[in-house]
N, C-alpha and C. Protein backbone atom coordinates (compact mmCIF):
# COMPACT_ATOMS: atom_id res chain seq x y z
N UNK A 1 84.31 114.13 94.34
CA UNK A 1 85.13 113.35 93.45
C UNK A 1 84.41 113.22 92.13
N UNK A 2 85.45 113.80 91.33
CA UNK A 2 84.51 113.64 89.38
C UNK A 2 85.34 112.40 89.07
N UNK A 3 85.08 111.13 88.55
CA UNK A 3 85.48 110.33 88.49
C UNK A 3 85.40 110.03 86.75
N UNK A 4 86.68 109.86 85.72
CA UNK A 4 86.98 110.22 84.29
C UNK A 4 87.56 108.73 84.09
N UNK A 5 87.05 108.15 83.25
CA UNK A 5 87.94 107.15 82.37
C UNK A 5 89.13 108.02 81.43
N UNK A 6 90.03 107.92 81.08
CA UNK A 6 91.21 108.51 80.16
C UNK A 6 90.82 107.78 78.78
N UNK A 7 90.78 107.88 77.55
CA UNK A 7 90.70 107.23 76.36
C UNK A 7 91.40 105.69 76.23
N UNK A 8 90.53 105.01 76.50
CA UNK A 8 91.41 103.62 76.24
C UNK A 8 92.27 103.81 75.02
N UNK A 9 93.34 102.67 75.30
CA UNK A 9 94.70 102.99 74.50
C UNK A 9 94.73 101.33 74.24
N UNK A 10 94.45 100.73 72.35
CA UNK A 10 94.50 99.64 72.35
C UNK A 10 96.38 99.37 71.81
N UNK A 11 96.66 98.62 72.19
CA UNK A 11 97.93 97.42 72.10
C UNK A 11 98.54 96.46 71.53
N UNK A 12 98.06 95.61 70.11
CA UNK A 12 98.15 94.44 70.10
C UNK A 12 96.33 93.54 71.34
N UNK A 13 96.34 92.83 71.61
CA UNK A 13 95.20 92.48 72.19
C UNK A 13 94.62 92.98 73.05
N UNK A 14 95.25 93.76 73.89
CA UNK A 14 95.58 94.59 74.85
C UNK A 14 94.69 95.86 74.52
N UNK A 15 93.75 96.36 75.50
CA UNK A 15 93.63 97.75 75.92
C UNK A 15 93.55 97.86 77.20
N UNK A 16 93.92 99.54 77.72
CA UNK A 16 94.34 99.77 78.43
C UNK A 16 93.72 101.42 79.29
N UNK A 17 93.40 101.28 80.08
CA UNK A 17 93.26 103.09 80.81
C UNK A 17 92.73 103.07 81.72
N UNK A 18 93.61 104.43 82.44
CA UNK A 18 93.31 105.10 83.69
C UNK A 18 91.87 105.22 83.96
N UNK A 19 91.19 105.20 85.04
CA UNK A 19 90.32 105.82 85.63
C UNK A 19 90.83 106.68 86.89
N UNK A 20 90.51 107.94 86.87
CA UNK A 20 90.84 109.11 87.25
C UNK A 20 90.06 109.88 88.04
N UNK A 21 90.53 110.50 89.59
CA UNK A 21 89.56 111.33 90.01
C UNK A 21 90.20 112.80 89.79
N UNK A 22 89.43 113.54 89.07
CA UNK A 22 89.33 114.88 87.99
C UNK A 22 89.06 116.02 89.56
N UNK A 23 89.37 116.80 89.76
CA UNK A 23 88.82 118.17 90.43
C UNK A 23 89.51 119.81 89.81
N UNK A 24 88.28 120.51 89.72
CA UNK A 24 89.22 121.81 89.00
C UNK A 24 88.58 122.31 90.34
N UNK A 25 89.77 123.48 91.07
CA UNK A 25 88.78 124.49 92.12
C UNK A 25 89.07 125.70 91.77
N UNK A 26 88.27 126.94 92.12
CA UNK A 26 88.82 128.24 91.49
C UNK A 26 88.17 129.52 92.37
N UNK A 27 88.84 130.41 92.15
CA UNK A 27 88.29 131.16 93.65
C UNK A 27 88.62 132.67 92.67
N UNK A 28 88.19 133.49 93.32
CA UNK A 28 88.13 134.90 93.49
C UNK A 28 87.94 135.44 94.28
N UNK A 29 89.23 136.98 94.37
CA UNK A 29 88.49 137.83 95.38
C UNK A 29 89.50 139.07 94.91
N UNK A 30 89.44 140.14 95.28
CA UNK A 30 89.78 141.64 95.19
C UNK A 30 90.80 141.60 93.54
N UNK A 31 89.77 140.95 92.50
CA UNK A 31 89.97 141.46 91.15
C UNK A 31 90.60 139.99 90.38
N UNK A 32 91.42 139.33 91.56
CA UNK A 32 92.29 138.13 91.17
C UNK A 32 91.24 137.14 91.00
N UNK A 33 91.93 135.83 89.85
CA UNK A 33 90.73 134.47 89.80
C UNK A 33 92.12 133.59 89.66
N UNK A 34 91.89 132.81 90.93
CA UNK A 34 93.06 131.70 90.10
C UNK A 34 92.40 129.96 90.49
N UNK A 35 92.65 128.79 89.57
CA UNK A 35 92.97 128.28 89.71
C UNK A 35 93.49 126.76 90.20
N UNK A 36 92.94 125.95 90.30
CA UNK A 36 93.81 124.75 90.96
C UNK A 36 93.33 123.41 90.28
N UNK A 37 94.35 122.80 89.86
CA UNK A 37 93.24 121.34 89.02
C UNK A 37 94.12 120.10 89.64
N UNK A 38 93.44 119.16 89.94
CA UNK A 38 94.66 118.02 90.01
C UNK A 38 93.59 116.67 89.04
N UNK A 39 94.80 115.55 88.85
CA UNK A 39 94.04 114.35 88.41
C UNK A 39 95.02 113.50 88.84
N UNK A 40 94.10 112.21 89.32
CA UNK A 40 94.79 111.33 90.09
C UNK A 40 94.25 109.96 89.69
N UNK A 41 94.85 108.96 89.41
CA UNK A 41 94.66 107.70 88.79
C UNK A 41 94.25 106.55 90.04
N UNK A 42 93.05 106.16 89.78
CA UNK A 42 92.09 105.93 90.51
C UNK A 42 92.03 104.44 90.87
N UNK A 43 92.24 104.16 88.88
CA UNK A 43 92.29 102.41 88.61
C UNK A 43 92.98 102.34 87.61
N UNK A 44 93.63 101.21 87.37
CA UNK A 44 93.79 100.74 86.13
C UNK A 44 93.27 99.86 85.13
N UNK A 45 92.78 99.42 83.91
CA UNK A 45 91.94 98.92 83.69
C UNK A 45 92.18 98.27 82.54
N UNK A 46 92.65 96.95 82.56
CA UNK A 46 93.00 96.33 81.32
C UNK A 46 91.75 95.02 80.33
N UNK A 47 92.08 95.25 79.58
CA UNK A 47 91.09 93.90 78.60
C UNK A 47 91.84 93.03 77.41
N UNK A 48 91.62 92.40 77.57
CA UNK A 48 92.47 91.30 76.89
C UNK A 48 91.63 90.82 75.71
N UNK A 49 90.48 91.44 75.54
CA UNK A 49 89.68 90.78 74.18
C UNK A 49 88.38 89.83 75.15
N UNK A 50 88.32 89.57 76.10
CA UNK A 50 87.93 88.28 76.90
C UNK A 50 87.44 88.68 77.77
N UNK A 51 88.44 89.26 79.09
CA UNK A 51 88.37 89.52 80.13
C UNK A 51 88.55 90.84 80.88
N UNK A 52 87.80 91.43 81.83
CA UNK A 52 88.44 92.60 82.36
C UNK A 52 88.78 92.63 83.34
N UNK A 53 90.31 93.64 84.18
CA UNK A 53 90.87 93.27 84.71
C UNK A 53 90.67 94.72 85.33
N UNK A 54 90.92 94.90 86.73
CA UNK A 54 90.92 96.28 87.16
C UNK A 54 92.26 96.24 88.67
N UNK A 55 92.78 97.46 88.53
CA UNK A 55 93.92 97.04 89.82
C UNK A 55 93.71 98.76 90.16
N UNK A 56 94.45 98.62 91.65
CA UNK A 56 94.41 99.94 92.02
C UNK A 56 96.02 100.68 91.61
N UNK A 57 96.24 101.84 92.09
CA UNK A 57 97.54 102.60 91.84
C UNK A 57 98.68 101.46 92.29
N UNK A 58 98.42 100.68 93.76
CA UNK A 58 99.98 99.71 94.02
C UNK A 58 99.36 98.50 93.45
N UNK A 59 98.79 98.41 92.46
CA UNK A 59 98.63 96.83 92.42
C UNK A 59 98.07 95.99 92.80
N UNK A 60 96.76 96.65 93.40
CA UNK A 60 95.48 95.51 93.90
C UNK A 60 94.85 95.48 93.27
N UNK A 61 93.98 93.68 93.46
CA UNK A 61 93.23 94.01 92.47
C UNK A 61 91.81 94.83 92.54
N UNK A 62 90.77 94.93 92.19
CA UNK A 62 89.86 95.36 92.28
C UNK A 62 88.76 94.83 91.40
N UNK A 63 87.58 95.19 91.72
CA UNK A 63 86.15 94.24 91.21
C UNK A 63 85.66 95.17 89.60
N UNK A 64 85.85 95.08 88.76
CA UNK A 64 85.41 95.67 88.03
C UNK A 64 83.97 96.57 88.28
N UNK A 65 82.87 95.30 88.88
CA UNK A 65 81.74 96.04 88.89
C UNK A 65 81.54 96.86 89.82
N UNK A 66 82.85 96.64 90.85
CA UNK A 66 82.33 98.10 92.06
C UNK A 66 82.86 99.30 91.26
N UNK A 67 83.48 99.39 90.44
CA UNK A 67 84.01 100.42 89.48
C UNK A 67 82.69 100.89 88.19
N UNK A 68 82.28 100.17 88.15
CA UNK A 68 80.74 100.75 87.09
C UNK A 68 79.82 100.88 88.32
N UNK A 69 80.01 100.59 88.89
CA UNK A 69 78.87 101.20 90.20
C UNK A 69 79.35 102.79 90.41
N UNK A 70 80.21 103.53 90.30
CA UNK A 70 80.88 104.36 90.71
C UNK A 70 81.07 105.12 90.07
N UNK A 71 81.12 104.52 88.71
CA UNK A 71 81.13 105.20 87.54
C UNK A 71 80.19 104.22 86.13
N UNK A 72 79.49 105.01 85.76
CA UNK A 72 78.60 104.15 84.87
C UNK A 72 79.49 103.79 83.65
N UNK A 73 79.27 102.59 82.41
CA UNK A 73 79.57 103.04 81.65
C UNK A 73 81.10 102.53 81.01
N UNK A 74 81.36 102.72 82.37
CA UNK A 74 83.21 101.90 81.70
C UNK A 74 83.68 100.68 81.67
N UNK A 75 82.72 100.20 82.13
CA UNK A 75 83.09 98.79 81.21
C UNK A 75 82.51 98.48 79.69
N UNK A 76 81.27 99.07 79.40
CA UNK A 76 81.37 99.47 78.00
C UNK A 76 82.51 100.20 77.42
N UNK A 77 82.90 100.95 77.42
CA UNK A 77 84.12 101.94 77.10
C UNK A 77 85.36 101.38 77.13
N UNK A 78 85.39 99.92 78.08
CA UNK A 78 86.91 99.48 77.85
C UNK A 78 86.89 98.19 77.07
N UNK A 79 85.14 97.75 76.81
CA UNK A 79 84.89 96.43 76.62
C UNK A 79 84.15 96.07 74.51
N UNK A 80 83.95 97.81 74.79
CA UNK A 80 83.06 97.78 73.26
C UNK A 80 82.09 96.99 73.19
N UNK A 81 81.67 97.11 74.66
CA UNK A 81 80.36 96.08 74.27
C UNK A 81 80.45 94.44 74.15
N UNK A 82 81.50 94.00 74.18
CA UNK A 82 82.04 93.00 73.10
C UNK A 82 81.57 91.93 74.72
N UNK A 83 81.41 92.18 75.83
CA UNK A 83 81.51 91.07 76.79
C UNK A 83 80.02 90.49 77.53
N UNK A 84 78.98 91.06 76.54
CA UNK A 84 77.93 90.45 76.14
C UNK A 84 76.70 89.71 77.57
N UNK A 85 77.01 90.83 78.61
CA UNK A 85 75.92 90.25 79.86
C UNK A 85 77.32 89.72 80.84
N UNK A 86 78.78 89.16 80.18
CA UNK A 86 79.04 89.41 81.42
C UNK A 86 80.40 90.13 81.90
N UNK A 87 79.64 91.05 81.64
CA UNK A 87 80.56 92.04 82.20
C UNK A 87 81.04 92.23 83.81
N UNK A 88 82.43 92.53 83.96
CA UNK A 88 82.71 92.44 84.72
C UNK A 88 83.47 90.82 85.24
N UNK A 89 83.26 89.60 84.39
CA UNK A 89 83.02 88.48 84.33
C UNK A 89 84.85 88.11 84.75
């Protein structure tokens, strides 16, 4: 599992983005190369200026920090830094 934040997308107060598990696979054999990519939305991940919020694909919620455990990094990336030690909070 390659695990991708999507470009947060700000809103009015609001930002917003996917976290994504990424796989390309690709094969060869007697001259042929083909092929196969999928991406699949992992989390969702909202911030309100304040707070961060994380849910799964139906709508659960989820811990922000088991999500930077998993993936480094994205709560900077959804937070700009701006949530100052407590992240995840």
């Amino acid at each position: 599992m390659t695990l991708v934040l999507d470009p947060p997308r700000a809103r009015g107060p609001w930002t917003v983005a996917a976290l994504c598990d990424r796989s390309v696979l690709h094969h060869g054999r007697s001259g042929a190369v083909w092929f196969v990519a999928r991406k699949v939305p992992v989390a969702i991940l909202l911030f309100d200026g304040t707070r961060l919020a994380a849910f799964d694909p139906a709508g659960r919620p989820l811990d922000p920090d088991g999500l930077e455990a998993v993936c480094p990094g994205v709560i900077r990336a959804m937070t700009g830094g701006s949530m100052g030690g407590q992240e995840g909070a």
